[in-house]
Protein backbone atom coordinates (compact mmCIF):
# COMPACT_ATOMS: atom_id res chain seq x y z
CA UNK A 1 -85.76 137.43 41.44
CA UNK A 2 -82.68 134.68 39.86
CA UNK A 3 -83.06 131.68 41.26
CA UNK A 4 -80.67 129.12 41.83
CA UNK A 5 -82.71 126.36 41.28
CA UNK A 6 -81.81 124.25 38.35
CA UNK A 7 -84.92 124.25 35.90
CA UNK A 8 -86.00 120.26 35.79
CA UNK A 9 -87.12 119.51 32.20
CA UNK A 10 -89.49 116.75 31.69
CA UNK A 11 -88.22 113.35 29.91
CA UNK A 12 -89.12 113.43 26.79
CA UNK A 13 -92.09 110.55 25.17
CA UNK A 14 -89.63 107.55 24.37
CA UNK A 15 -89.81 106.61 20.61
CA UNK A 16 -91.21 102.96 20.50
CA UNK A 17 -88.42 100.58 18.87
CA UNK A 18 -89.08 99.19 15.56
CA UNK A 19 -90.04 95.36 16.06
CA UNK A 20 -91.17 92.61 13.91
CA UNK A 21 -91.99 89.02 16.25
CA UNK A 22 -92.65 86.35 13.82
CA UNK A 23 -94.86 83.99 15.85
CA UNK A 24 -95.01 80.47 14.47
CA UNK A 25 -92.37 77.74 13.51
CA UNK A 26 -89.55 78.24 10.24
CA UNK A 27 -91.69 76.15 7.48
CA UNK A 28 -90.48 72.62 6.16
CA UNK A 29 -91.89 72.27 2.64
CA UNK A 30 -92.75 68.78 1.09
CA UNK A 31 -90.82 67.59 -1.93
CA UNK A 32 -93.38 68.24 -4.44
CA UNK A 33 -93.62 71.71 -3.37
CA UNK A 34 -96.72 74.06 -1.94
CA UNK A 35 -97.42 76.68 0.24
CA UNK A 36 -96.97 77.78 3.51
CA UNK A 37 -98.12 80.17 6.19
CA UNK A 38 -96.02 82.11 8.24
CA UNK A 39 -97.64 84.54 10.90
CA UNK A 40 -95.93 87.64 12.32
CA UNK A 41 -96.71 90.85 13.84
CA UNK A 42 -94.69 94.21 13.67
CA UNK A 43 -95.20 98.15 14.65
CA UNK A 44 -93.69 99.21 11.42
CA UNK A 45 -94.74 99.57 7.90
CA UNK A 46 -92.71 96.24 6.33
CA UNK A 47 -91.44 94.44 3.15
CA UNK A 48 -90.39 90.86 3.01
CA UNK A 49 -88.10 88.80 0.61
CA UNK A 50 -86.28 85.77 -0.43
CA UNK A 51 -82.58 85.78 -0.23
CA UNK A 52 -81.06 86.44 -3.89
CA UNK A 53 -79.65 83.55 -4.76
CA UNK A 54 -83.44 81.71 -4.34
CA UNK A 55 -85.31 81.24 -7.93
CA UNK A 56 -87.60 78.48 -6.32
CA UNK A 57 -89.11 79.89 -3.04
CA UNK A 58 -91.25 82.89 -3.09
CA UNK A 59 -93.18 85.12 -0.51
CA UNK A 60 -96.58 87.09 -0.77
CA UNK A 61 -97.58 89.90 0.11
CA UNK A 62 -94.40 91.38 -0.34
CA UNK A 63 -94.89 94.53 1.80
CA UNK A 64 -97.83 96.02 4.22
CA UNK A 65 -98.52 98.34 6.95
CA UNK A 66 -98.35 97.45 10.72
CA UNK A 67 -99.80 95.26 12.64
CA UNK A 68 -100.75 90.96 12.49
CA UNK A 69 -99.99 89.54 8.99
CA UNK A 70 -99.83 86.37 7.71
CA UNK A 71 -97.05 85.85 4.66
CA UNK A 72 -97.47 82.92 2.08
CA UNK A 73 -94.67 81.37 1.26
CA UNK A 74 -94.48 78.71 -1.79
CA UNK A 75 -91.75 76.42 -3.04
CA UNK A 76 -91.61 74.92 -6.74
CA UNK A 77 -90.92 71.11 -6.64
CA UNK A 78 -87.22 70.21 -5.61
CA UNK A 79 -85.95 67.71 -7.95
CA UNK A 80 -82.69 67.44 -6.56
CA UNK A 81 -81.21 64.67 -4.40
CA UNK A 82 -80.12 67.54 -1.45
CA UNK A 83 -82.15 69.32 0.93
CA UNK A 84 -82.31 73.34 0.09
CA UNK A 85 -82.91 76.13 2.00
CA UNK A 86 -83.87 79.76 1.48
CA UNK A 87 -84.22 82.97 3.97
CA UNK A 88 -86.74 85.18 3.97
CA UNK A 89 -86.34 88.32 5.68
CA UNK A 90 -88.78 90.73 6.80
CA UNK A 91 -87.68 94.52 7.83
CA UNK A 92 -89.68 96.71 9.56
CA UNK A 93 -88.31 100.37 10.07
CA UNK A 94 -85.07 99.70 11.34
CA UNK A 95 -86.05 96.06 13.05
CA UNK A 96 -85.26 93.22 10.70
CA UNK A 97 -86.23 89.21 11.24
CA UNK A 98 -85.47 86.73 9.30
CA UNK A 99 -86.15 82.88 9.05
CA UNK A 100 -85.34 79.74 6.99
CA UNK A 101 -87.53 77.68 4.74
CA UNK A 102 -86.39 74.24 4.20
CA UNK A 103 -87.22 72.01 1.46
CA UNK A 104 -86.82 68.05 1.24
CA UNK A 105 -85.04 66.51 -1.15
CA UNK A 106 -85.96 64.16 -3.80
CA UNK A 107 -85.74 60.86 -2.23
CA UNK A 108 -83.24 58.13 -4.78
CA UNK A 109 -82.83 54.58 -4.46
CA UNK A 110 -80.45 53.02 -7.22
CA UNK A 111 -78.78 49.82 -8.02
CA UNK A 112 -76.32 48.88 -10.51
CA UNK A 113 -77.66 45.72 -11.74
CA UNK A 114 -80.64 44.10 -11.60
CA UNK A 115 -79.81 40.71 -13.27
CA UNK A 116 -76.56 38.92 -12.59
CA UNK A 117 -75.67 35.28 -13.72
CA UNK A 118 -73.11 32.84 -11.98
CA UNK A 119 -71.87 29.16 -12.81
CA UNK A 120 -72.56 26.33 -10.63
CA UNK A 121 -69.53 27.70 -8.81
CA UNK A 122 -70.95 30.48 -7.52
CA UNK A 123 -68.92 33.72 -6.77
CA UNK A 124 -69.40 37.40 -5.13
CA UNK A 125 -72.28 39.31 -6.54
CA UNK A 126 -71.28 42.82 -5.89
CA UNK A 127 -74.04 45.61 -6.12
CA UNK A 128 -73.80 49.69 -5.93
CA UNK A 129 -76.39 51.00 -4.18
CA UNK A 130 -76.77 55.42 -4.38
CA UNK A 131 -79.11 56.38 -2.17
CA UNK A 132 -80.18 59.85 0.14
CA UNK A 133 -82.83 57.52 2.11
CA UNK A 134 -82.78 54.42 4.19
CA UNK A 135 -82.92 51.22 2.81
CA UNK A 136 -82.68 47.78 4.08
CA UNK A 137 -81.58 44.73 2.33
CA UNK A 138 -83.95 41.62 1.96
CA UNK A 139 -82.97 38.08 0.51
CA UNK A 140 -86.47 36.11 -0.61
CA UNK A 141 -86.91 33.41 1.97
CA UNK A 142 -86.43 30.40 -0.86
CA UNK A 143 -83.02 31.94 -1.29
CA UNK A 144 -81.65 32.75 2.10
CA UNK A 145 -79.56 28.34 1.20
CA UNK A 146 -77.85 30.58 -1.82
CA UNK A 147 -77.43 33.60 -1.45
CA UNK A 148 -76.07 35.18 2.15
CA UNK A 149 -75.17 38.83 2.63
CA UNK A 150 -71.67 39.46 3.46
CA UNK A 151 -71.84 43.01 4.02
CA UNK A 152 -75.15 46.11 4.08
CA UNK A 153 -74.80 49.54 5.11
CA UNK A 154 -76.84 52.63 4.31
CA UNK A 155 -77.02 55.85 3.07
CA UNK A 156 -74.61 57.42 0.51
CA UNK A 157 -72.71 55.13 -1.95
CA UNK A 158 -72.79 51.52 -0.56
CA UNK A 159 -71.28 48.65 -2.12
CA UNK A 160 -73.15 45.47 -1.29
CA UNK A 161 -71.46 41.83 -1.64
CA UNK A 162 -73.36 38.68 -1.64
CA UNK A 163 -71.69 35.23 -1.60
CA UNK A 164 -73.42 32.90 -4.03
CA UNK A 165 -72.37 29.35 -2.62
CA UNK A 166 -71.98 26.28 -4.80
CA UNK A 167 -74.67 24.63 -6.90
CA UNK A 168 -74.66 21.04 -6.07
């Protein structure tokens, strides 16, 4: 009674995969700081954290069970002149996900100095201008005869010259 037949065994259950899907957009923080939500969904029991190097972003909860969460993240205030980012990565079993929270800089406008004096023979007014923003350069109408702008750029360092013509 041997049979030749090879015995056929039955494929075994597949294990699901560890996954963690985070479902809405990296967060931009304001300036000033705040919070943030951050919504993901994993089949895993999961911790999240901040990369190491971070002392001013933070997330909460820090770990949980599966299924929908939403984490909190919050930024202190960024008084720098640079935009700073963290990552915050969540792992799940053996799935991991991270993302990047951004942070705006402190926006700086300055000028070297605000009061210059010529003689009635006028001269070149030249003015420093540091700044991470935009900026445009204005001349008050009832000076526009006096005073012309002989060069404005933006953003970074930007030396401004101004040709102050002749006093009659």
């Amino acid at each position: 009674s041997g049979s030749d037949e090879p015995v056929v065994k039955p494929d075994p259950t597949p294990i699901p995969q560890d996954k963690v899907e985070v479902t809405t957009s990296e967060p931009v923080m304001e300036q000033q700081g705040g919070t943030a939500s951050v919504s993901f969904t994993t089949n895993a029991a999961w911790t999240a954290n901040v990369s190491s190097s971070t002392s001013w972003c933070s997330v909460s909860p820090s770990s949980g069970t599966a299924g929908t969460h939403v984490l909190t993240v919050t930024s202190t205030a960024n008084d720098t002149y640079d935009e700073r980012n963290a990552t915050v990565t969540i792992n799940a079993g053996k799935a991991s996900k991270s993302f990047t929270v951004k942070q705006k800089q402190k926006d700086a406008l300055t000028v070297t100095s605000a009061k210059n004096e010529f003689t009635a023979e006028g001269g070149e007014l030249v003015v420093e201008v540091k700044a991470n923003i935009s900026f445009e350069t204005i001349i008050d109408e009832a000076c526009k005869e006096w005073i012309v702008a002989s060069q404005s750029r933006g953003l970074s360092t930007t030396t401004l010259k101004f040709d102050v013509i002749k006093n009659e």
